[in-house]
Protein backbone atom coordinates (compact mmCIF):
# COMPACT_ATOMS: atom_id res chain seq x y z
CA UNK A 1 67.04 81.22 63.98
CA UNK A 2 69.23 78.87 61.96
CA UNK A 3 73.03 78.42 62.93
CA UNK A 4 75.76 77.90 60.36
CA UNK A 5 79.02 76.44 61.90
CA UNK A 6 82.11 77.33 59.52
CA UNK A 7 86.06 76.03 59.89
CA UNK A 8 88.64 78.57 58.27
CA UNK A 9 92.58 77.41 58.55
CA UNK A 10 95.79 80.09 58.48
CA UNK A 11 98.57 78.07 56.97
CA UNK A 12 101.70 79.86 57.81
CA UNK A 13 104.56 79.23 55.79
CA UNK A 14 107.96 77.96 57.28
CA UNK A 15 109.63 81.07 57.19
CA UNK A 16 106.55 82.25 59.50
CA UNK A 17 106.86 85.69 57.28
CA UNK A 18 104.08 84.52 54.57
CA UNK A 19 100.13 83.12 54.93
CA UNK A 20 98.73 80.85 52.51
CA UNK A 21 95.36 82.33 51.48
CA UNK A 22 92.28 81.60 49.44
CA UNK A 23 91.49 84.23 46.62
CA UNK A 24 87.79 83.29 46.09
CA UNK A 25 86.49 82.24 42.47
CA UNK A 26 85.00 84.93 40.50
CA UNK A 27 81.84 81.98 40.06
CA UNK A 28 81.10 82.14 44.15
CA UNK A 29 77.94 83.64 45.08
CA UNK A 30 79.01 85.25 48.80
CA UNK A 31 82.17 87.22 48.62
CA UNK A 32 83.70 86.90 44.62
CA UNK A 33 87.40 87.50 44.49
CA UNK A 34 87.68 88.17 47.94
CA UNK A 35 90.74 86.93 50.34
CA UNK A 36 90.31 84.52 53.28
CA UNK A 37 91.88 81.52 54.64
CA UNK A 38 91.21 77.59 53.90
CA UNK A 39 87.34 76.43 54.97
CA UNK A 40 83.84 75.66 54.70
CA UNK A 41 81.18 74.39 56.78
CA UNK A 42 81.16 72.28 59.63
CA UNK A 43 78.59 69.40 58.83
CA UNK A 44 76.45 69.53 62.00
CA UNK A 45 73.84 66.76 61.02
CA UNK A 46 76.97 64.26 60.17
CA UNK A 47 78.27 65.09 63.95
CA UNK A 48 80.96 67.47 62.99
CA UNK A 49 80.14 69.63 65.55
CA UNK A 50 81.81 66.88 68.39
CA UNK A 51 85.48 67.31 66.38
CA UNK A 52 86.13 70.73 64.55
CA UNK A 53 89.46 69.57 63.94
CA UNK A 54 88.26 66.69 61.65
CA UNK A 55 86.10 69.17 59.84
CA UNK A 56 89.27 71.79 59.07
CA UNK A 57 91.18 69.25 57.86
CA UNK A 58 88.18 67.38 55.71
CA UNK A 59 87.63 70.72 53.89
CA UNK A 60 91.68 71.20 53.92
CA UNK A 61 91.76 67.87 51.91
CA UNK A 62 88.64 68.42 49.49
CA UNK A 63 89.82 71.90 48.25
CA UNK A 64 93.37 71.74 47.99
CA UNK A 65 96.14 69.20 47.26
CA UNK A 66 97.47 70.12 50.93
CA UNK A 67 97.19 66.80 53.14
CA UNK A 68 97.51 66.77 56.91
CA UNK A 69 100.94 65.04 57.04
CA UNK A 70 101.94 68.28 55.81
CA UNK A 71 101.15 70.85 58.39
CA UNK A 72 101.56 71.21 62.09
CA UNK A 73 98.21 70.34 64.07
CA UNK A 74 95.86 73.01 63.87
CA UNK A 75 95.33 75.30 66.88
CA UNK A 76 92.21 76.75 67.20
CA UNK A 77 93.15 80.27 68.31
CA UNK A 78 89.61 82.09 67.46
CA UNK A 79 85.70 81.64 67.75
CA UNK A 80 83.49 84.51 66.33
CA UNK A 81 80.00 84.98 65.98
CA UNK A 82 77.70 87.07 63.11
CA UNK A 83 73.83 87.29 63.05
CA UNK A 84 73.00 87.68 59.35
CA UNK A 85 69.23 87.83 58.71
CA UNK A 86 68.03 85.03 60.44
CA UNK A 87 70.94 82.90 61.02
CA UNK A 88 73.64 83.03 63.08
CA UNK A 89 77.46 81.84 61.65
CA UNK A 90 79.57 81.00 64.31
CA UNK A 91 83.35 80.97 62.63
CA UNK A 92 86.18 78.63 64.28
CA UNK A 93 89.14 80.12 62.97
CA UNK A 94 92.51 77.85 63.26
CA UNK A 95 95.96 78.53 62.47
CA UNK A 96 98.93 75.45 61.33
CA UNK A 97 102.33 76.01 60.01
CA UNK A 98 103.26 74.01 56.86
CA UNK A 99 106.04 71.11 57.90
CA UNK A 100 106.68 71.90 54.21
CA UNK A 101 105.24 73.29 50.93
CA UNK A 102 103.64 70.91 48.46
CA UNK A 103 104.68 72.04 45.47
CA UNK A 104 100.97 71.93 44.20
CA UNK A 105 98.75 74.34 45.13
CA UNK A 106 95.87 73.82 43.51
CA UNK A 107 92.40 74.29 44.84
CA UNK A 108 88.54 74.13 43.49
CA UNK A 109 87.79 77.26 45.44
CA UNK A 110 89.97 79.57 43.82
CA UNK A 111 93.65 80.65 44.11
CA UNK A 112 96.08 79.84 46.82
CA UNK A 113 98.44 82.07 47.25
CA UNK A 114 101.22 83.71 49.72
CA UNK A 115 100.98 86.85 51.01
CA UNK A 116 103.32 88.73 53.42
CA UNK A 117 101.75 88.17 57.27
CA UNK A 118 102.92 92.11 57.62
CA UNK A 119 101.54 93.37 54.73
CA UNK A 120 98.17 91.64 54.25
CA UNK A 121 95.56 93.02 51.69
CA UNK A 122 93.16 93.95 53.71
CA UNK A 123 91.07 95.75 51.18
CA UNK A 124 90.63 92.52 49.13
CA UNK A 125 89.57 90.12 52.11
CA UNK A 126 86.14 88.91 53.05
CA UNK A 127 84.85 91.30 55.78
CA UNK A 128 84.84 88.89 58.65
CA UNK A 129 88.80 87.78 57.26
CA UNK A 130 89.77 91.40 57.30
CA UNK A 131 89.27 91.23 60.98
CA UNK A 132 90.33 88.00 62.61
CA UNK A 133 93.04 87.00 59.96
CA UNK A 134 95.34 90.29 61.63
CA UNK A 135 94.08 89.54 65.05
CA UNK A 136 95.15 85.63 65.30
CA UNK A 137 98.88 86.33 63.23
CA UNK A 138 99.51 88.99 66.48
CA UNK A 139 98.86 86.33 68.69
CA UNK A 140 102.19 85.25 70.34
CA UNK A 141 103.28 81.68 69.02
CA UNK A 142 103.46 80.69 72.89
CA UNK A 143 99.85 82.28 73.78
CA UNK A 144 97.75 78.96 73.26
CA UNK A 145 94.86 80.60 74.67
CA UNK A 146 91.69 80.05 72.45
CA UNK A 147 89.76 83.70 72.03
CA UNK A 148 86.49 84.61 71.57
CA UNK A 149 84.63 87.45 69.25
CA UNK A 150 81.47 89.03 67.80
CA UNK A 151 81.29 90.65 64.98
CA UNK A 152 79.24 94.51 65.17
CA UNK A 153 76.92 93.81 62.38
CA UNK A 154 76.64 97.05 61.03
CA UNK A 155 80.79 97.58 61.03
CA UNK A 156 81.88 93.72 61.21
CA UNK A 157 84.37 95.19 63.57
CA UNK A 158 85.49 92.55 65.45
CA UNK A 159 85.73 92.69 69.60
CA UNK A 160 86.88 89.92 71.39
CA UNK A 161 88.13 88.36 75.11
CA UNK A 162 90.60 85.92 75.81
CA UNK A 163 88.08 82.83 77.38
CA UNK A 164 90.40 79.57 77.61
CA UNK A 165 94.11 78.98 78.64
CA UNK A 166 95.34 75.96 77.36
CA UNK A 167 98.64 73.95 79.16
């Protein structure tokens, strides 16, 4: 069994109405065209693993023109887990709130773009996005509990506890 660590960041606009989200390039092999947030892999042989934090805001930096003097700290507010084949992905999903908007929004992955946190295109997003993206934006802004989920691999519904209160 081979494990695949992945970061993915919800950048909430300062009006806290809007998301920032990643339309996927047409060119990607997994999930063309699809809707999720900022991310990629967590680089487990460089010792990523020990600071997930570093790794959102590594692949925050390489994709986009969005640099971390620009957004709040990132909270991690969800871990899931999917077995696919023979690996299992284990997803940290974060959320941060833009101090303010670059005016570039430019990234190598495809198009950023805002979309209304109410009114989120769920029929567009990657499977496991679909789920946890609506999940973490009903999260209270003063619940900084960190949650936990696994995905149902034959529905990728998502079902999840609460496992750590933070102070």
């Amino acid at each position: 069994m081979r494990l695949d660590a992945r970061t993915v960041l919800i950048l909430r606009h300062p009006d806290r109405r809007q998301v920032l989200l990643l339309r996927r390039a047409p060119s990607k092999k997994l999930f063309p065209n699809q809707i999720t947030g900022i991310g990629g892999a967590v680089e487990l042989k460089l010792g990523e693993g020990n600071d997930l934090e570093a790794a959102i805001l590594r692949e925050l930096e390489e994709e986009t023109q969005i640099r971390r003097e620009q957004i709040s700290p990132p909270q991690l507010r969800l871990s899931t887990v999917l077995s696919r084949d023979d690996m299992q992905v284990v997803l940290f999903w974060y959320t941060s709130n833009f101090l303010r908007v670059p005016s570039d929004l430019a990234c190598s992955e495809g198009e950023l773009a805002f979309y209304d946190a109410r009114k989120l295109p769920l029929e567009e997003m990657v499977p496991t996005a679909r789920a946890s993206i609506p999940f973490i934006l009903s999260l209270p802004d003063d619940d900084l509990s960190a949650y936990n989920g696994i995905f149902d691999p034959r529905s990728v519904n998502l079902l999840t506890n609460r496992v750590v209160a933070r102070r």
